[in-house]
PDB file of N, CA and C in Angstrom:
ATOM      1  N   UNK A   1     -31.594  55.054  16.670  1.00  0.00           N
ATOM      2  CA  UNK A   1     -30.569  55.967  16.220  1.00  0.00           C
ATOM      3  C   UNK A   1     -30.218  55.638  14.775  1.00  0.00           C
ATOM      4  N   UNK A   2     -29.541  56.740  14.232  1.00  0.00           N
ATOM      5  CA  UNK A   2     -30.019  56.570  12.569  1.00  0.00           C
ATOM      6  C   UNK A   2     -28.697  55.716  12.002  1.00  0.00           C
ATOM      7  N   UNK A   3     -27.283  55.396  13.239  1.00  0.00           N
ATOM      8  CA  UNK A   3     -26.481  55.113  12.772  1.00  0.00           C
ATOM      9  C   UNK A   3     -26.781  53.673  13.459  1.00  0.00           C
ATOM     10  N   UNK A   4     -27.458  53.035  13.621  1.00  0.00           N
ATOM     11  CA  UNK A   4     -27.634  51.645  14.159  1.00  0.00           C
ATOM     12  C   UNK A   4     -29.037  51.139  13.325  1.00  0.00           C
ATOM     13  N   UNK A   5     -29.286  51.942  11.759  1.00  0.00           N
ATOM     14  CA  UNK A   5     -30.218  51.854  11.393  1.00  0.00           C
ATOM     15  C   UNK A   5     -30.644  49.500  10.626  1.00  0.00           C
ATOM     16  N   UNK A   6     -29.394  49.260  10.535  1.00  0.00           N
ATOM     17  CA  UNK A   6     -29.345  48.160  10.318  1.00  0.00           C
ATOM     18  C   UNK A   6     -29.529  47.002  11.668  1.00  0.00           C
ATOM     19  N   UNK A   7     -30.362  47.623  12.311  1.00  0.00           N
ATOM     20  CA  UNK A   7     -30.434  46.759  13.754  1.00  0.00           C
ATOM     21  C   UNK A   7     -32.059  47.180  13.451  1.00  0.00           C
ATOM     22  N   UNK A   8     -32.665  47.492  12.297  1.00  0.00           N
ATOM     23  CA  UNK A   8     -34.165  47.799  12.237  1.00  0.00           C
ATOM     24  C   UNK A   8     -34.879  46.602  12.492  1.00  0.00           C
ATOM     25  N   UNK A   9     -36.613  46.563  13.003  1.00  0.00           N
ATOM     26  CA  UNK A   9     -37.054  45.760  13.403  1.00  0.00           C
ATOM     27  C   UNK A   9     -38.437  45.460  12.514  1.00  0.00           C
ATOM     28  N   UNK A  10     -38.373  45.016  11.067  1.00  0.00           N
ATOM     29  CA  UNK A  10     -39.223  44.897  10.524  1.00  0.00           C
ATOM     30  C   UNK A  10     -40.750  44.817  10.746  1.00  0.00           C
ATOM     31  N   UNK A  11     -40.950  43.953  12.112  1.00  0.00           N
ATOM     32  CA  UNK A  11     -42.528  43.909  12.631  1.00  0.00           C
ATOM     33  C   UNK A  11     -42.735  44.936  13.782  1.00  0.00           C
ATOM     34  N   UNK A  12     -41.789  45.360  14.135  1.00  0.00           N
ATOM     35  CA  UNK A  12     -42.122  46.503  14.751  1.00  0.00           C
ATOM     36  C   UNK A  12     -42.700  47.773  13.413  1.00  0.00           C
ATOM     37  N   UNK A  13     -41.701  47.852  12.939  1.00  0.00           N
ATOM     38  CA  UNK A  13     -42.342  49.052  11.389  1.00  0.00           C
ATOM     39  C   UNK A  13     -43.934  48.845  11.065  1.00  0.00           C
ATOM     40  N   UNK A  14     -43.955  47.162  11.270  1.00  0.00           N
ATOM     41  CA  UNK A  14     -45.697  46.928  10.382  1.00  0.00           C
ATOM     42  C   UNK A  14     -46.513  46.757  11.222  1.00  0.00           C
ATOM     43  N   UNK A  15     -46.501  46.227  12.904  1.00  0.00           N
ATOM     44  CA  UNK A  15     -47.003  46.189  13.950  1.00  0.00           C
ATOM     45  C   UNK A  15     -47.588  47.309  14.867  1.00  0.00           C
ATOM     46  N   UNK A  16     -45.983  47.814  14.947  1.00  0.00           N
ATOM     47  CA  UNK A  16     -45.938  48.753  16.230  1.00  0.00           C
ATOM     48  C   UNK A  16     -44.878  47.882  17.098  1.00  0.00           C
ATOM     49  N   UNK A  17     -44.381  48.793  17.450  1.00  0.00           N
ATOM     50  CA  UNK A  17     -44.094  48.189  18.949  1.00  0.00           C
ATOM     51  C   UNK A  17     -44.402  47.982  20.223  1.00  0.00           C
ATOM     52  N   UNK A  18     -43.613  46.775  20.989  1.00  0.00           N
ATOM     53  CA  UNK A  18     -44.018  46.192  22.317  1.00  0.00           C
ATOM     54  C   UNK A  18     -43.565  46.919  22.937  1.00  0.00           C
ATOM     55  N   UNK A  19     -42.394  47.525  23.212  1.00  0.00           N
ATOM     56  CA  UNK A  19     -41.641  48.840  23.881  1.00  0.00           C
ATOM     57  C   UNK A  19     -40.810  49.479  23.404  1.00  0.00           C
ATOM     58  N   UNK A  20     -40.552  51.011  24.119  1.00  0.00           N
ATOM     59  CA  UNK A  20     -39.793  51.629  23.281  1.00  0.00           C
ATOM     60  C   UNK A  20     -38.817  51.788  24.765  1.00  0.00           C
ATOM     61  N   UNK A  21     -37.223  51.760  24.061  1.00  0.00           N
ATOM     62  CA  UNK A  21     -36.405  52.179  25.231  1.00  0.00           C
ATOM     63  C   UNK A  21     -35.351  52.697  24.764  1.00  0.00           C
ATOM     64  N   UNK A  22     -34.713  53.447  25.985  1.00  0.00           N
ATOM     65  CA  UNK A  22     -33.360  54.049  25.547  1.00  0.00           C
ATOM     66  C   UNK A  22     -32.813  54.385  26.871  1.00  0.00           C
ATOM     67  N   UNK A  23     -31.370  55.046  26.595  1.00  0.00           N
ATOM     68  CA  UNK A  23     -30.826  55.507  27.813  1.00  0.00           C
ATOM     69  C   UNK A  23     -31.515  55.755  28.756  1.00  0.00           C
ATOM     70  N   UNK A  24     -31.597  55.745  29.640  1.00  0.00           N
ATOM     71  CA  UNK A  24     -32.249  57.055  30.987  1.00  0.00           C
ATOM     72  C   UNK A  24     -32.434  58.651  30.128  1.00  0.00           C
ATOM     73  N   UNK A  25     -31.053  59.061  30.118  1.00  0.00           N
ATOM     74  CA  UNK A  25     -31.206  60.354  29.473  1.00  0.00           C
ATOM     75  C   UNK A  25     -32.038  60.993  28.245  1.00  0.00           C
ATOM     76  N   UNK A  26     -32.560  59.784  27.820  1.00  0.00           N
ATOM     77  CA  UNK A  26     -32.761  59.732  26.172  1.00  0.00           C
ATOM     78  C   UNK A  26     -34.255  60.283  26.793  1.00  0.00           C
ATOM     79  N   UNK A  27     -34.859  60.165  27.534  1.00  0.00           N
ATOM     80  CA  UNK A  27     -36.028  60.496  27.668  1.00  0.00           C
ATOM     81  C   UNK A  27     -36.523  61.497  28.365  1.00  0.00           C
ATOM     82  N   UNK A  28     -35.481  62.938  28.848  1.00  0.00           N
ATOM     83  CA  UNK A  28     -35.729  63.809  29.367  1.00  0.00           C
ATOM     84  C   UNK A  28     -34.230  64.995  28.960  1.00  0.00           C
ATOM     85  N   UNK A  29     -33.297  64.284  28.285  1.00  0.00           N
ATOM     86  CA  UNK A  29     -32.240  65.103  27.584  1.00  0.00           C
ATOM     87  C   UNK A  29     -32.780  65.710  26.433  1.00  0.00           C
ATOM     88  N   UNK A  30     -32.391  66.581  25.895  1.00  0.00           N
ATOM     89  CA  UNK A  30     -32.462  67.090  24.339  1.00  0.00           C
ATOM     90  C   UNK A  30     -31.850  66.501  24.029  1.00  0.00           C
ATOM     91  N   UNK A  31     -30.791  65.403  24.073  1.00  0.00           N
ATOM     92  CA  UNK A  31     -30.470  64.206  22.691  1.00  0.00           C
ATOM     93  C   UNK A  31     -31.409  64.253  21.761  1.00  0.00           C
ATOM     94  N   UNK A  32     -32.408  63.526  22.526  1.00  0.00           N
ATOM     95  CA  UNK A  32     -33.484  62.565  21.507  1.00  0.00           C
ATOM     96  C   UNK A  32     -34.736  63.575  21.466  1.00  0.00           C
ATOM     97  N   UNK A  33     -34.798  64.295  20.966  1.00  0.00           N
ATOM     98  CA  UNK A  33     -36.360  65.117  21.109  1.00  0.00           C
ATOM     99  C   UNK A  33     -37.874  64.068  20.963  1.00  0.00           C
ATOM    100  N   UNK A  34     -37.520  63.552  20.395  1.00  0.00           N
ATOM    101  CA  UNK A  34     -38.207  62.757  19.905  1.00  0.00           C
ATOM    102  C   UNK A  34     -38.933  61.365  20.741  1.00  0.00           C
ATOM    103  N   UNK A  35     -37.849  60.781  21.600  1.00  0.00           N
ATOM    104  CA  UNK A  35     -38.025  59.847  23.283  1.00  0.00           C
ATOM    105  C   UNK A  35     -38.536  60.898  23.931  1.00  0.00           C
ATOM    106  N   UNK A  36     -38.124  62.026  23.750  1.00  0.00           N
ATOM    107  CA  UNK A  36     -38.202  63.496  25.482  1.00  0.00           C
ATOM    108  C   UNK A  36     -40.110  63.654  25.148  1.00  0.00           C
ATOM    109  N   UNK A  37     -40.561  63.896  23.967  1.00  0.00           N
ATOM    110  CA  UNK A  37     -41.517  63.942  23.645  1.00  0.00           C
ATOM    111  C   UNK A  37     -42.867  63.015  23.739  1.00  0.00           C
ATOM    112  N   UNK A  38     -42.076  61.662  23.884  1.00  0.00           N
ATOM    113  CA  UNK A  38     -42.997  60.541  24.169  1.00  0.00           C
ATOM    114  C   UNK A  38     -42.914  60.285  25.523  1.00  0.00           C
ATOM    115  N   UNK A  39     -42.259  60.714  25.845  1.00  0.00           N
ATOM    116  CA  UNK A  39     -42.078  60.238  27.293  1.00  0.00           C
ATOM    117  C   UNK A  39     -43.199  61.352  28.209  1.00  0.00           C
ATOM    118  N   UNK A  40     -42.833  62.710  27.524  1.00  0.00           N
ATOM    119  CA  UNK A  40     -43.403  63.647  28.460  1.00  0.00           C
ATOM    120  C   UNK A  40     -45.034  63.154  28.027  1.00  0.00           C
ATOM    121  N   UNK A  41     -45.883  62.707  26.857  1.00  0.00           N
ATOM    122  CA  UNK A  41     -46.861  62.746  26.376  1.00  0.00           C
ATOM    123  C   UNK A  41     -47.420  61.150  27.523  1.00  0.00           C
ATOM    124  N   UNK A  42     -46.971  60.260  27.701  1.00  0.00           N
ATOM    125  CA  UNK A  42     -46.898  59.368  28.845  1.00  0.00           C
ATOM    126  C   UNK A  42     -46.912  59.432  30.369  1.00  0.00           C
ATOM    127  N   UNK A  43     -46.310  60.513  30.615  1.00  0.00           N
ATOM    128  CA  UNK A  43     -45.782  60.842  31.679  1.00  0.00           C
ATOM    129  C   UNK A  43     -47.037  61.726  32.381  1.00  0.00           C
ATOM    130  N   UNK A  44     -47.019  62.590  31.701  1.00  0.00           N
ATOM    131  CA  UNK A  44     -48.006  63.621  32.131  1.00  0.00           C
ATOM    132  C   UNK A  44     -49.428  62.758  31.899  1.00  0.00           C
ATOM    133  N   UNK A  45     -50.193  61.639  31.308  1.00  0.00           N
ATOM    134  CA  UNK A  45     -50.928  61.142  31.208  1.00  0.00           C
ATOM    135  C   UNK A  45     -51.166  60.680  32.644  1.00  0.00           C
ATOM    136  N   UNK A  46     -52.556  61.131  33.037  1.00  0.00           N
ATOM    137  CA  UNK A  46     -53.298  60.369  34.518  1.00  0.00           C
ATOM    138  C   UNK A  46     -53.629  59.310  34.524  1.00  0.00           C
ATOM    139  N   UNK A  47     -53.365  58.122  34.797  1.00  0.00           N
ATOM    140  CA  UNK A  47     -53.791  56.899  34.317  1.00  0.00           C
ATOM    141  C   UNK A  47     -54.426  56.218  35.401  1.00  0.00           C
ATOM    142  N   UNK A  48     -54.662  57.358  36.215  1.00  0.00           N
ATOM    143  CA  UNK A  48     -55.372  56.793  38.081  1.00  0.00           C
ATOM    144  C   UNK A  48     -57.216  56.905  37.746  1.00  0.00           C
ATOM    145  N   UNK A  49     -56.970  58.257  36.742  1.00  0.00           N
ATOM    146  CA  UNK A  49     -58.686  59.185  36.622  1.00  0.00           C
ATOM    147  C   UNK A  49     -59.913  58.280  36.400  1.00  0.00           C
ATOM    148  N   UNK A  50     -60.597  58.761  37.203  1.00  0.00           N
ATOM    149  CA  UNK A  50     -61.664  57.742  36.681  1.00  0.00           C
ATOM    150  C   UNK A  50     -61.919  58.144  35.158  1.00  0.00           C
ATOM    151  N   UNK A  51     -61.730  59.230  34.376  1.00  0.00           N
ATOM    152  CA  UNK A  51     -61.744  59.734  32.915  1.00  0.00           C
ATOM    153  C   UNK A  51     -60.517  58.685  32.064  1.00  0.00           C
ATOM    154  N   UNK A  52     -59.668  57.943  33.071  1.00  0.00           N
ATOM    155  CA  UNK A  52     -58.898  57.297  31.717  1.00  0.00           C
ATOM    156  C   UNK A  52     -59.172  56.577  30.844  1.00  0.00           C
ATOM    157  N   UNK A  53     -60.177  55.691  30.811  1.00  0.00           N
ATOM    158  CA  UNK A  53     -60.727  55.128  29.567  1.00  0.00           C
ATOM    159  C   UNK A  53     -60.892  56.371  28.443  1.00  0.00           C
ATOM    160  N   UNK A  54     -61.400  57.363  29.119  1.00  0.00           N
ATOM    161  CA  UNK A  54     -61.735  57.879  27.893  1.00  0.00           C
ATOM    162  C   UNK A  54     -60.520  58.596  27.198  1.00  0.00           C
ATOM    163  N   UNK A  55     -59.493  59.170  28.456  1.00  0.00           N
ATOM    164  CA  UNK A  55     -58.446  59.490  27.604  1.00  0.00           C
ATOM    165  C   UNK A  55     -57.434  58.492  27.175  1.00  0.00           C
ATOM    166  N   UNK A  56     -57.685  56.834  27.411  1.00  0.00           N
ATOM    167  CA  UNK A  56     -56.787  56.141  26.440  1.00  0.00           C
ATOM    168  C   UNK A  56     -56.857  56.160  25.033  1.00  0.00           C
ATOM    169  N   UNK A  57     -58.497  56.982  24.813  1.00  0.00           N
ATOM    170  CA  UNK A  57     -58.450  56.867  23.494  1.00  0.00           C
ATOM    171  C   UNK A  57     -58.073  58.415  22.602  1.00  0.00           C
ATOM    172  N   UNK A  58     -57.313  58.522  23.541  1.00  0.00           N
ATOM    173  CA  UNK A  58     -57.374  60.166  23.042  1.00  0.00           C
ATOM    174  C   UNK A  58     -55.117  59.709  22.839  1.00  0.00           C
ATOM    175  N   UNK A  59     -54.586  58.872  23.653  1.00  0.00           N
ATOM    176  CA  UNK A  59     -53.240  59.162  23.699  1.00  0.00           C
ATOM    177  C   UNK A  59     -52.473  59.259  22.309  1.00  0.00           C
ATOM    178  N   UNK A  60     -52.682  58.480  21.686  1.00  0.00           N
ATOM    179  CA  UNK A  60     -52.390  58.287  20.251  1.00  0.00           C
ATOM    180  C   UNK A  60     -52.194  59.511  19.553  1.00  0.00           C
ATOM    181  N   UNK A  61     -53.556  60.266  19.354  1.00  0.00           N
ATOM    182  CA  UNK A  61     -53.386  61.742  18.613  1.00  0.00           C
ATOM    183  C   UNK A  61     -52.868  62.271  19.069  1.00  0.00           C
ATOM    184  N   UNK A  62     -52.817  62.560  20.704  1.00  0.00           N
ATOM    185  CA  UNK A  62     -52.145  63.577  21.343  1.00  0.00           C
ATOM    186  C   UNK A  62     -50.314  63.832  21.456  1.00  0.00           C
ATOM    187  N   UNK A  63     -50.185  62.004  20.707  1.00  0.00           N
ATOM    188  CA  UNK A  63     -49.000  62.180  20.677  1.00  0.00           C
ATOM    189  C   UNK A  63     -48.423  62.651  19.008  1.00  0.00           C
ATOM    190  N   UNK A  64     -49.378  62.115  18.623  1.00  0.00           N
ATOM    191  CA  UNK A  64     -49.166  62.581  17.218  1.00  0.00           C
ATOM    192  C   UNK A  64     -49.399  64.017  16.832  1.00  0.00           C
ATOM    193  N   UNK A  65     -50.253  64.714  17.666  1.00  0.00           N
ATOM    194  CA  UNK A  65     -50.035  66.155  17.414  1.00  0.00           C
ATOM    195  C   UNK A  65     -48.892  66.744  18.151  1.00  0.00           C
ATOM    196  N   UNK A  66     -48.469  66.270  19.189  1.00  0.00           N
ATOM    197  CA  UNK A  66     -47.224  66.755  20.003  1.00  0.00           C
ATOM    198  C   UNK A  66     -46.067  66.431  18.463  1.00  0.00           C
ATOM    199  N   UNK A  67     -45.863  66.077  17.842  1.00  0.00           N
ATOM    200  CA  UNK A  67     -45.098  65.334  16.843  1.00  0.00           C
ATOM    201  C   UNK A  67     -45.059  66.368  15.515  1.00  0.00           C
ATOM    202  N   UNK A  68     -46.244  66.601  15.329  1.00  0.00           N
ATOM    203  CA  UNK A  68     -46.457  67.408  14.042  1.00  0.00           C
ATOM    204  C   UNK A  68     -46.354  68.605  14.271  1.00  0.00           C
ATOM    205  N   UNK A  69     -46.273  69.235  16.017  1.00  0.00           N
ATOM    206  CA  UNK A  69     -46.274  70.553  16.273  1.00  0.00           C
ATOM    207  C   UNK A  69     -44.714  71.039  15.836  1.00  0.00           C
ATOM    208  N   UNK A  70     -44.031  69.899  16.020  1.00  0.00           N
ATOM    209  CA  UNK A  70     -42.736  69.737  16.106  1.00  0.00           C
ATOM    210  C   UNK A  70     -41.999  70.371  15.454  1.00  0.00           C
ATOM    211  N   UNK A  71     -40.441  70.239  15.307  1.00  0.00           N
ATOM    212  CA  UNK A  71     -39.906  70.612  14.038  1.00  0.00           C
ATOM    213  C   UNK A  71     -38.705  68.931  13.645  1.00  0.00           C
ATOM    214  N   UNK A  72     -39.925  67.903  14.458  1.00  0.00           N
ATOM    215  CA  UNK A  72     -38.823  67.091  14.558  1.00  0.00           C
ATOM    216  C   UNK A  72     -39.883  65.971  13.685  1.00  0.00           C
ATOM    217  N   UNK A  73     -40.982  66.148  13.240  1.00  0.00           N
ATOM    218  CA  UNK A  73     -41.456  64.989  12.586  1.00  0.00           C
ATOM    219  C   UNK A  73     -40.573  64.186  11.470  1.00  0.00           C
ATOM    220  N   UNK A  74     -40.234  65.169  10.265  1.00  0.00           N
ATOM    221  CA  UNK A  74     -39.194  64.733   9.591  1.00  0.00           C
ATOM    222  C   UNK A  74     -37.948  63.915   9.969  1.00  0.00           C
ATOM    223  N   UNK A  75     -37.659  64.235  10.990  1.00  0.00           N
ATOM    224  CA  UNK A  75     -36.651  63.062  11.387  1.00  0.00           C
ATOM    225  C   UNK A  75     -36.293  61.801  11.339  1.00  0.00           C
ATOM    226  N   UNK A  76     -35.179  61.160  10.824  1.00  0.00           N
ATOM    227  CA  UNK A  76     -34.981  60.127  10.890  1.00  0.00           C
ATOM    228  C   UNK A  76     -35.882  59.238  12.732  1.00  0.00           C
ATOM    229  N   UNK A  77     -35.998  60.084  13.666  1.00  0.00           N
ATOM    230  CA  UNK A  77     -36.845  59.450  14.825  1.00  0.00           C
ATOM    231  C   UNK A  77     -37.997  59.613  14.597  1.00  0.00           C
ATOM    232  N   UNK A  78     -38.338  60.819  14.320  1.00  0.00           N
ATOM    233  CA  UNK A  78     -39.831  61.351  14.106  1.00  0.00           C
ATOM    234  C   UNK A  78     -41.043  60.184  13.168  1.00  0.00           C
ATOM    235  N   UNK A  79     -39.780  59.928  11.848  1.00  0.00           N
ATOM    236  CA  UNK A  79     -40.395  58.581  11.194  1.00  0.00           C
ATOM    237  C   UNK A  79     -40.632  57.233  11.969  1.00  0.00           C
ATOM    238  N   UNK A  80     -39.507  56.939  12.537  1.00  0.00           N
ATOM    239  CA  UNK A  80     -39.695  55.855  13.205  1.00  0.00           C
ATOM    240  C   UNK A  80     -40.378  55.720  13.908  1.00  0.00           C
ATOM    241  N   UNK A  81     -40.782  56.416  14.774  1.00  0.00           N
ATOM    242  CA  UNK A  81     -41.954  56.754  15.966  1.00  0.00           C
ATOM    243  C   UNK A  81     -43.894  56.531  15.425  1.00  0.00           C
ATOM    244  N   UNK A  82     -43.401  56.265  14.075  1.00  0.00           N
ATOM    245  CA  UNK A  82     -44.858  56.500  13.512  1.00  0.00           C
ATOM    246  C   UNK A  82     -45.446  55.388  13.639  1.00  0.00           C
ATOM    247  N   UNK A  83     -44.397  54.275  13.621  1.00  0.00           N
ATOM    248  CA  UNK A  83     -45.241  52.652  14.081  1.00  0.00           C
ATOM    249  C   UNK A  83     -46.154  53.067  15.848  1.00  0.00           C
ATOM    250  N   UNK A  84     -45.347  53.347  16.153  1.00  0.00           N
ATOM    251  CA  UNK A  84     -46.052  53.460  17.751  1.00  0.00           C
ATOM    252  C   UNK A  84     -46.959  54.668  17.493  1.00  0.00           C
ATOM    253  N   UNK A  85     -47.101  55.414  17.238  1.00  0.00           N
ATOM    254  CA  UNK A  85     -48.487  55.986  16.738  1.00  0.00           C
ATOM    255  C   UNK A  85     -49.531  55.457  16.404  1.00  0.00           C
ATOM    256  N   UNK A  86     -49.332  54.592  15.314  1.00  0.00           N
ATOM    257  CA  UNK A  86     -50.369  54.136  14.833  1.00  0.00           C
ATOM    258  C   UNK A  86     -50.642  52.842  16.110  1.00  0.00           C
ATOM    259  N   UNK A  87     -50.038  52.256  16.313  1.00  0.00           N
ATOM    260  CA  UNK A  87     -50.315  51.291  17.756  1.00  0.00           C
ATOM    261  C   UNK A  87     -50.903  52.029  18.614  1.00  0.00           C
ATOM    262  N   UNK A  88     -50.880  53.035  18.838  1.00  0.00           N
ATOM    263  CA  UNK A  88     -51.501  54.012  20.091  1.00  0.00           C
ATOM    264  C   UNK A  88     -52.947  53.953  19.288  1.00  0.00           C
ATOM    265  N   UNK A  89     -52.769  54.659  18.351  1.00  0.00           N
ATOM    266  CA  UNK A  89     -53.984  54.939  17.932  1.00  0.00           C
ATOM    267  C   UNK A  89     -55.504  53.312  17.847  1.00  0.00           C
ATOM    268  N   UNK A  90     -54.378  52.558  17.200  1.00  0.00           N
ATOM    269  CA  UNK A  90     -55.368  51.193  16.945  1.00  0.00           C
ATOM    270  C   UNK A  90     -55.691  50.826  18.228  1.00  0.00           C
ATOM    271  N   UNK A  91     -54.908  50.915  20.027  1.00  0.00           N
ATOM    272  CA  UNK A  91     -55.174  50.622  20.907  1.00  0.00           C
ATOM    273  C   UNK A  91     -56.453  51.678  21.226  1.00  0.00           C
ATOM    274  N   UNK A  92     -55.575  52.530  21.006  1.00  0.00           N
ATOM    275  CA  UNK A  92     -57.507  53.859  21.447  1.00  0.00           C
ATOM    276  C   UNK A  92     -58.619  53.328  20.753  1.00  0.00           C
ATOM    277  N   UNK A  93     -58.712  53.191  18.979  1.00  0.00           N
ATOM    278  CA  UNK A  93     -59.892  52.246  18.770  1.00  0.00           C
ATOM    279  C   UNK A  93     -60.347  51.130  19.827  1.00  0.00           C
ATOM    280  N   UNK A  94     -59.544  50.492  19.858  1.00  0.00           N
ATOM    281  CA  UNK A  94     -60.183  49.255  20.513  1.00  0.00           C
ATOM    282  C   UNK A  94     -60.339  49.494  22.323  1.00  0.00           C
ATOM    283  N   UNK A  95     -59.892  50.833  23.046  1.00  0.00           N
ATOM    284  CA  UNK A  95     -60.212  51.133  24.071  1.00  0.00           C
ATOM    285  C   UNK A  95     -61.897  51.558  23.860  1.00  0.00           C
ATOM    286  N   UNK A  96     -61.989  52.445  22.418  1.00  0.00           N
ATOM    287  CA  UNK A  96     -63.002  53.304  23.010  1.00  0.00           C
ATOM    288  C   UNK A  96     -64.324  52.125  22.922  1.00  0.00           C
ATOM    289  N   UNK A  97     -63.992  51.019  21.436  1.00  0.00           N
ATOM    290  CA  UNK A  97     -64.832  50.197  21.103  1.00  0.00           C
ATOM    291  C   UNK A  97     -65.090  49.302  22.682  1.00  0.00           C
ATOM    292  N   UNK A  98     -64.170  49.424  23.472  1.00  0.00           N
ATOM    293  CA  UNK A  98     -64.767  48.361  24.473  1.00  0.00           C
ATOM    294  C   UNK A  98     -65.388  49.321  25.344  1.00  0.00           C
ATOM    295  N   UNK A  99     -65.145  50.314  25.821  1.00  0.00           N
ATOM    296  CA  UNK A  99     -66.136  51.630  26.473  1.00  0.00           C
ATOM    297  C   UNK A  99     -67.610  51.975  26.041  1.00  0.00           C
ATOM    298  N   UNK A 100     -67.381  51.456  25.171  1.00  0.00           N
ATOM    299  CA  UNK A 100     -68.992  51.539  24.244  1.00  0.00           C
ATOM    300  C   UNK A 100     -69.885  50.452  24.181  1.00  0.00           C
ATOM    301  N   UNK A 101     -69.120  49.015  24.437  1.00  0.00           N
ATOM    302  CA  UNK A 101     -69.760  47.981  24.207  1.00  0.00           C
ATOM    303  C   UNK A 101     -70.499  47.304  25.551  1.00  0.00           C
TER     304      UNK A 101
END
């Protein structure tokens, strides 16, 4: 939240993060478009399929295009959210690199 912005987590910004959390509500309210969005992009993910390897390497973009479809990228969340993007994404590299190897 943009008013708790001094509670920022420097290696999360350059890392990614280990988890993301919030209220209960935060992730299926219109509060946060931005949690509602990651959550649903998670949520709706099959992670039983025998296809999930291949779509772990797909989660990353998919969340990042859910993001850019948006009108919420600009956001003070929308920014923040970009560490865990790119963590999604570097995890899909290294999913697909081990699917291949």
């Amino acid at each position: 939240m943009q008013e708790k912005k001094h509670l920022d987590c420097k290696a999360a910004n350059t890392h990614g993060p280990v988890g993301i959390h919030g209220t209960t509500s935060a992730f299926y309210s219109n509060d946060h478009p931005v949690l509602k969005m990651f959550f649903r992009v998670v949520k709706e993910y099959d992670w039983s399929s025998d296809e999930s390897d291949i779509m772990k390497e797909k989660i990353g973009e998919e969340f990042e295009e859910a993001l850019q479809q948006s009108r919420f990228e600009n956001t003070y969340c929308g920014k923040k959210i970009q560490s865990a993007i790119s963590a999604l994404k570097i995890s899909s590299e290294e999913a697909k690199a081990k699917r291949l190897s």
